[in-house]
C-alpha atoms as a PDB file:
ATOM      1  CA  UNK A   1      89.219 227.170 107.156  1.00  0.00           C
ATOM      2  CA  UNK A   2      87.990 225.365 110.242  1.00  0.00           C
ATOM      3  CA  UNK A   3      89.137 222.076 109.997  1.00  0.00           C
ATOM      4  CA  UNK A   4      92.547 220.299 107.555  1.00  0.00           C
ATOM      5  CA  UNK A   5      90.539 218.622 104.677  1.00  0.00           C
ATOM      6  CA  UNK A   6      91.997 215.300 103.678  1.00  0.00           C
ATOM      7  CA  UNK A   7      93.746 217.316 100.507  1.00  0.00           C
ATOM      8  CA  UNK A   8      95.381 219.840 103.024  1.00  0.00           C
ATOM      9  CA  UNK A   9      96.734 217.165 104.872  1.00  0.00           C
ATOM     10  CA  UNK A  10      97.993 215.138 101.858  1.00  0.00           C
ATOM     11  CA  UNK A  11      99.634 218.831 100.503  1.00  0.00           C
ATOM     12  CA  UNK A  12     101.375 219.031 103.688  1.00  0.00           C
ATOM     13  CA  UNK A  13     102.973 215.592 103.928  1.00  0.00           C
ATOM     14  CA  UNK A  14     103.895 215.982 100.426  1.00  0.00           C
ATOM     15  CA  UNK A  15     105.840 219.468 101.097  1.00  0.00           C
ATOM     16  CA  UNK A  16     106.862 218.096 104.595  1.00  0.00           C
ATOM     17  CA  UNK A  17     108.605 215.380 102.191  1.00  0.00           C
ATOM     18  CA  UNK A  18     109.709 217.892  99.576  1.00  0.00           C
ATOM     19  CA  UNK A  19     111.251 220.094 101.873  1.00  0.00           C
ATOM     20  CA  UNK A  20     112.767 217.035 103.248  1.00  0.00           C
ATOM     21  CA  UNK A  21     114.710 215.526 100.684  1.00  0.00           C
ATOM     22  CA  UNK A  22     115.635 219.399  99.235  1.00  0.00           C
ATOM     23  CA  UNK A  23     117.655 220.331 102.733  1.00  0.00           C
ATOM     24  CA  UNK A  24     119.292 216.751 102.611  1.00  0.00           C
ATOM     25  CA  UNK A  25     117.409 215.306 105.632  1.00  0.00           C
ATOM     26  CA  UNK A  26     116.922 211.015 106.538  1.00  0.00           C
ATOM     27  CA  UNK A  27     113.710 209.519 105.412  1.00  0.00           C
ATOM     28  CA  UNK A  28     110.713 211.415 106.945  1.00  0.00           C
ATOM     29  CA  UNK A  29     107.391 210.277 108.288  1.00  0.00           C
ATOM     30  CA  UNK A  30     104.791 212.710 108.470  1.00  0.00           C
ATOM     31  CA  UNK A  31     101.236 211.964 110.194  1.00  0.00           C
ATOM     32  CA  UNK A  32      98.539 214.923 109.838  1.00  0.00           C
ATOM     33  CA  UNK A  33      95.933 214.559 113.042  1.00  0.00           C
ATOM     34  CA  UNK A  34      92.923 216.686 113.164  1.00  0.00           C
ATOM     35  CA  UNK A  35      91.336 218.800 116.335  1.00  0.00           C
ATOM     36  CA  UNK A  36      90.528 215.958 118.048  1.00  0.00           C
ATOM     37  CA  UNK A  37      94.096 213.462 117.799  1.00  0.00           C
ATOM     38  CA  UNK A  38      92.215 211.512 115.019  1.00  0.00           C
ATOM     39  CA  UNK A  39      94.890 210.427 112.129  1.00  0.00           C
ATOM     40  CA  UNK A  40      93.773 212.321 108.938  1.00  0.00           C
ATOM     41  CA  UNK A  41      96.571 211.133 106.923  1.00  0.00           C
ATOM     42  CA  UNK A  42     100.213 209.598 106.625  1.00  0.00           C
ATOM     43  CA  UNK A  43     102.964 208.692 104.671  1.00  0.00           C
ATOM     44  CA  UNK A  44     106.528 207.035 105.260  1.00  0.00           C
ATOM     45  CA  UNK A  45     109.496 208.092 102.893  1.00  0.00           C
ATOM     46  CA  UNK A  46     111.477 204.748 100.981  1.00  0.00           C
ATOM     47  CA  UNK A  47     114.078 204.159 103.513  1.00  0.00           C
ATOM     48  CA  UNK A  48     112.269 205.406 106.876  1.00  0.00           C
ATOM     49  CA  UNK A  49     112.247 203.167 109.719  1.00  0.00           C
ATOM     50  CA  UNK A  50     108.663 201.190 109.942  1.00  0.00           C
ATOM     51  CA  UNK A  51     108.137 202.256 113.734  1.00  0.00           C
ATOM     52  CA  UNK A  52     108.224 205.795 112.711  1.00  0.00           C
ATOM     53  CA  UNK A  53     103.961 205.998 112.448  1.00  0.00           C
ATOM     54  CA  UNK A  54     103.845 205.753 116.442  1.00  0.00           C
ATOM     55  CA  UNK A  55     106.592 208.927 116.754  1.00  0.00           C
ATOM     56  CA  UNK A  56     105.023 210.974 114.120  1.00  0.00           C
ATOM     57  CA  UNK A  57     101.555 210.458 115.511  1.00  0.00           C
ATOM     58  CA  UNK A  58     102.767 210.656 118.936  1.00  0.00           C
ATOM     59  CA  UNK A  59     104.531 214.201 118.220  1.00  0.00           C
ATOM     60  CA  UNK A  60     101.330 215.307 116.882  1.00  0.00           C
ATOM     61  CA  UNK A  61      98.756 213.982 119.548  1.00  0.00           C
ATOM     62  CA  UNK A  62     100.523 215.771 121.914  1.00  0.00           C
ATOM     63  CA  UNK A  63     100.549 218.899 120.638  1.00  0.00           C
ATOM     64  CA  UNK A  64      97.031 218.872 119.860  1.00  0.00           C
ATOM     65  CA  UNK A  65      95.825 217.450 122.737  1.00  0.00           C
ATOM     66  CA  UNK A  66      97.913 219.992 125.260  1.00  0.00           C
ATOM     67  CA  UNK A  67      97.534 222.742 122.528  1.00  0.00           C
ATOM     68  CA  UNK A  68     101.141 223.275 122.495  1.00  0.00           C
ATOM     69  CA  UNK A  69     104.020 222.671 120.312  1.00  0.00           C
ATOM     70  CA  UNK A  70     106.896 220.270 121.059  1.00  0.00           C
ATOM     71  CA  UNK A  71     109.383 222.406 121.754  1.00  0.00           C
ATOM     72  CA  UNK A  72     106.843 223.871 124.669  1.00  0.00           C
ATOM     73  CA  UNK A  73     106.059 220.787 125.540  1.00  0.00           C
ATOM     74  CA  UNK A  74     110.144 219.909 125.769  1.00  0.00           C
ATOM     75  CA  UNK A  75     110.730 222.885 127.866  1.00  0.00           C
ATOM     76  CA  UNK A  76     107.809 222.214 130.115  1.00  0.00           C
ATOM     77  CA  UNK A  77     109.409 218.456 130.489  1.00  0.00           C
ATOM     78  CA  UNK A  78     112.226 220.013 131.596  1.00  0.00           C
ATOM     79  CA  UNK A  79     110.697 222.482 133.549  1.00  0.00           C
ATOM     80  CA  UNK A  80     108.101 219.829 135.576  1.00  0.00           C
ATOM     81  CA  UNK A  81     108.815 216.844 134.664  1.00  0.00           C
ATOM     82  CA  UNK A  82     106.629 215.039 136.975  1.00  0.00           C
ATOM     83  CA  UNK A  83     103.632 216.762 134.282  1.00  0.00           C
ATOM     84  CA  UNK A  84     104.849 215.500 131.750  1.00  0.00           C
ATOM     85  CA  UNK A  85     104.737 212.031 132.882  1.00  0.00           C
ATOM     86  CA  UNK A  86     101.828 212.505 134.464  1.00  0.00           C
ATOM     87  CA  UNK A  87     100.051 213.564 131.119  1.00  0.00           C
ATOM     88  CA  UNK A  88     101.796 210.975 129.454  1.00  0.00           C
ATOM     89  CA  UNK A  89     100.273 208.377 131.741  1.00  0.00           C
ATOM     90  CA  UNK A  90      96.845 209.827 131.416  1.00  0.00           C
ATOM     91  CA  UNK A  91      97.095 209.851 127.327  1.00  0.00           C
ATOM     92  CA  UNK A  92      98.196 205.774 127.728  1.00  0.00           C
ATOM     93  CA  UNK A  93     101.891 206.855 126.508  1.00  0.00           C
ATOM     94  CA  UNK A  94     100.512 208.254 122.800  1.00  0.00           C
ATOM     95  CA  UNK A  95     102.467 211.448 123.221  1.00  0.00           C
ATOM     96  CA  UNK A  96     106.311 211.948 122.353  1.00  0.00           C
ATOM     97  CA  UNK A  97     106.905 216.081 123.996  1.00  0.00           C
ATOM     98  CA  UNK A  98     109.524 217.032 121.380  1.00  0.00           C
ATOM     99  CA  UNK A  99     110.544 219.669 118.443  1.00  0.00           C
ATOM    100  CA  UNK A 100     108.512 217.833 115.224  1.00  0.00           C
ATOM    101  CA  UNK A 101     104.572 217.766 117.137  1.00  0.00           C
ATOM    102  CA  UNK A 102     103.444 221.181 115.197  1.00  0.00           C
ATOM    103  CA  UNK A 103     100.066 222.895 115.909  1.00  0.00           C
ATOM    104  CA  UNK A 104      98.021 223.643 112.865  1.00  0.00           C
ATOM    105  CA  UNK A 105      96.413 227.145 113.163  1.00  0.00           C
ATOM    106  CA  UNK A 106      93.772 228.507 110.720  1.00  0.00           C
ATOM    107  CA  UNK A 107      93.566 232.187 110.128  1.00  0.00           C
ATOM    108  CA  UNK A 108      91.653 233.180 112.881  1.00  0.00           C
ATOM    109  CA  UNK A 109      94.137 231.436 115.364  1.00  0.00           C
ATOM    110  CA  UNK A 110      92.169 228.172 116.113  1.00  0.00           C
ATOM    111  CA  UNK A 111      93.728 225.050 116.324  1.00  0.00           C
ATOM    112  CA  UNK A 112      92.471 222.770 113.679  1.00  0.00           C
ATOM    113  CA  UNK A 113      95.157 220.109 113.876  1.00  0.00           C
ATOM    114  CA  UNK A 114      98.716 219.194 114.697  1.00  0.00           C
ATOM    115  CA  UNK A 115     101.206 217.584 112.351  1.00  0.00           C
ATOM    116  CA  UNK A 116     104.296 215.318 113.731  1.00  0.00           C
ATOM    117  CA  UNK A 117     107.589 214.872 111.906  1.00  0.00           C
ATOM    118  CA  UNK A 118     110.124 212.387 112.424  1.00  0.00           C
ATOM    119  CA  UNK A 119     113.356 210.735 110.749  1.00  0.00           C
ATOM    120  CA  UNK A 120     115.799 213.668 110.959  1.00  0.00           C
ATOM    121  CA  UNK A 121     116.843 215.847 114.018  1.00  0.00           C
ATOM    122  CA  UNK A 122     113.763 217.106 116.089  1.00  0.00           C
ATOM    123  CA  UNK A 123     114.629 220.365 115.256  1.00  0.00           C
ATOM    124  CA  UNK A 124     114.884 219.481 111.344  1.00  0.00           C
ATOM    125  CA  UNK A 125     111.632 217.637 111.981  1.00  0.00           C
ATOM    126  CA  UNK A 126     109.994 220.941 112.738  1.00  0.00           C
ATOM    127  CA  UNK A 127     111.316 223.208 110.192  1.00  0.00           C
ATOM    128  CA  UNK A 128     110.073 220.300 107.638  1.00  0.00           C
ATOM    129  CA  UNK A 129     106.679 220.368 109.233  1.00  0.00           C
ATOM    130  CA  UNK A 130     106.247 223.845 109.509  1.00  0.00           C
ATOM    131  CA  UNK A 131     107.015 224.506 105.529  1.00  0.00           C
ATOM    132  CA  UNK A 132     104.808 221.536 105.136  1.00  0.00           C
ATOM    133  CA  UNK A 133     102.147 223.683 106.935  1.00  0.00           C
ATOM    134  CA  UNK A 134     103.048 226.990 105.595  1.00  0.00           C
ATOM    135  CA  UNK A 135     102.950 225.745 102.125  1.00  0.00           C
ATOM    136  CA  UNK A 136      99.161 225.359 102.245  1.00  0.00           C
ATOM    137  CA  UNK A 137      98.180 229.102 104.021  1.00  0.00           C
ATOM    138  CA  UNK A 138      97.819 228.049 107.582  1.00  0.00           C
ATOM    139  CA  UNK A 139      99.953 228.754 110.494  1.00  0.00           C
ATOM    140  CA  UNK A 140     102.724 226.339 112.073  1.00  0.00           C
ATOM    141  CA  UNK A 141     103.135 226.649 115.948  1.00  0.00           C
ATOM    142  CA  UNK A 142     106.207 223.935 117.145  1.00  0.00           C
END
């Protein structure tokens, strides 16, 4: 697979979800972006906070755009700082470097895609992402 077809995507938010609500996390919000930072798909649990679109997509458009995960890209922040902010700047503030942006790889290694989580812990975020990911054969990279 090349690219996250629209039914990939919606197969991942739904297992994101699923995966979710079976560990006992808060309301998720899962956004689905493809190669390029373009919103594929995305879906807010009952009870999730409306402002949760701009973190999910955030999480995700900056994992695809630096082609790492959100833990990396939490370590680099740590790490340099002053790139972070500087990349945030250039990317007009659409990118949130934390555990929960998740790279999409296909079976050859490529990124197609990113996914980003939010409504639980970051960390919770990512392991809800990453099954979300899993569930439908490709690889999860957080």
């Amino acid at each position: 697979m090349n690219r996250i077809t629209l039914d990939a995507a919606r197969v991942i938010i739904h297992d994101t979800m699923a995966y979710g609500r079976d560990k006992g996390m808060k309301p998720l919000s899962v956004v689905v972006v493809d190669a390029g930072g373009h919103v594929l798909a995305f879906e807010r649990e009952d009870g999730a906070p409306p402002g949760r679109f701009d973190i999910a997509r955030g999480k995700a458009y900056g994992a695809v755009m630096l082609g790492i995960g959100g833990t990396a890209q939490r370590e680099r922040a740590e790490a340099q700082s002053y790139f972070i902010t500087a990349v945030g700047a250039a990317y007009d503030g659409k990118m949130i470097p934390v555990p929960g942006g998740i790279l999409v790889r296909n079976g050859s290694g490529e990124v197609i895609g990113a996914v980003g989580v939010t409504g639980d812990t970051s960390e919770n975020d990512l392991d809800a992402g990453s099954a979300g990911i899993n569930s439908v054969g490709l690889t999860a990279e957080g």
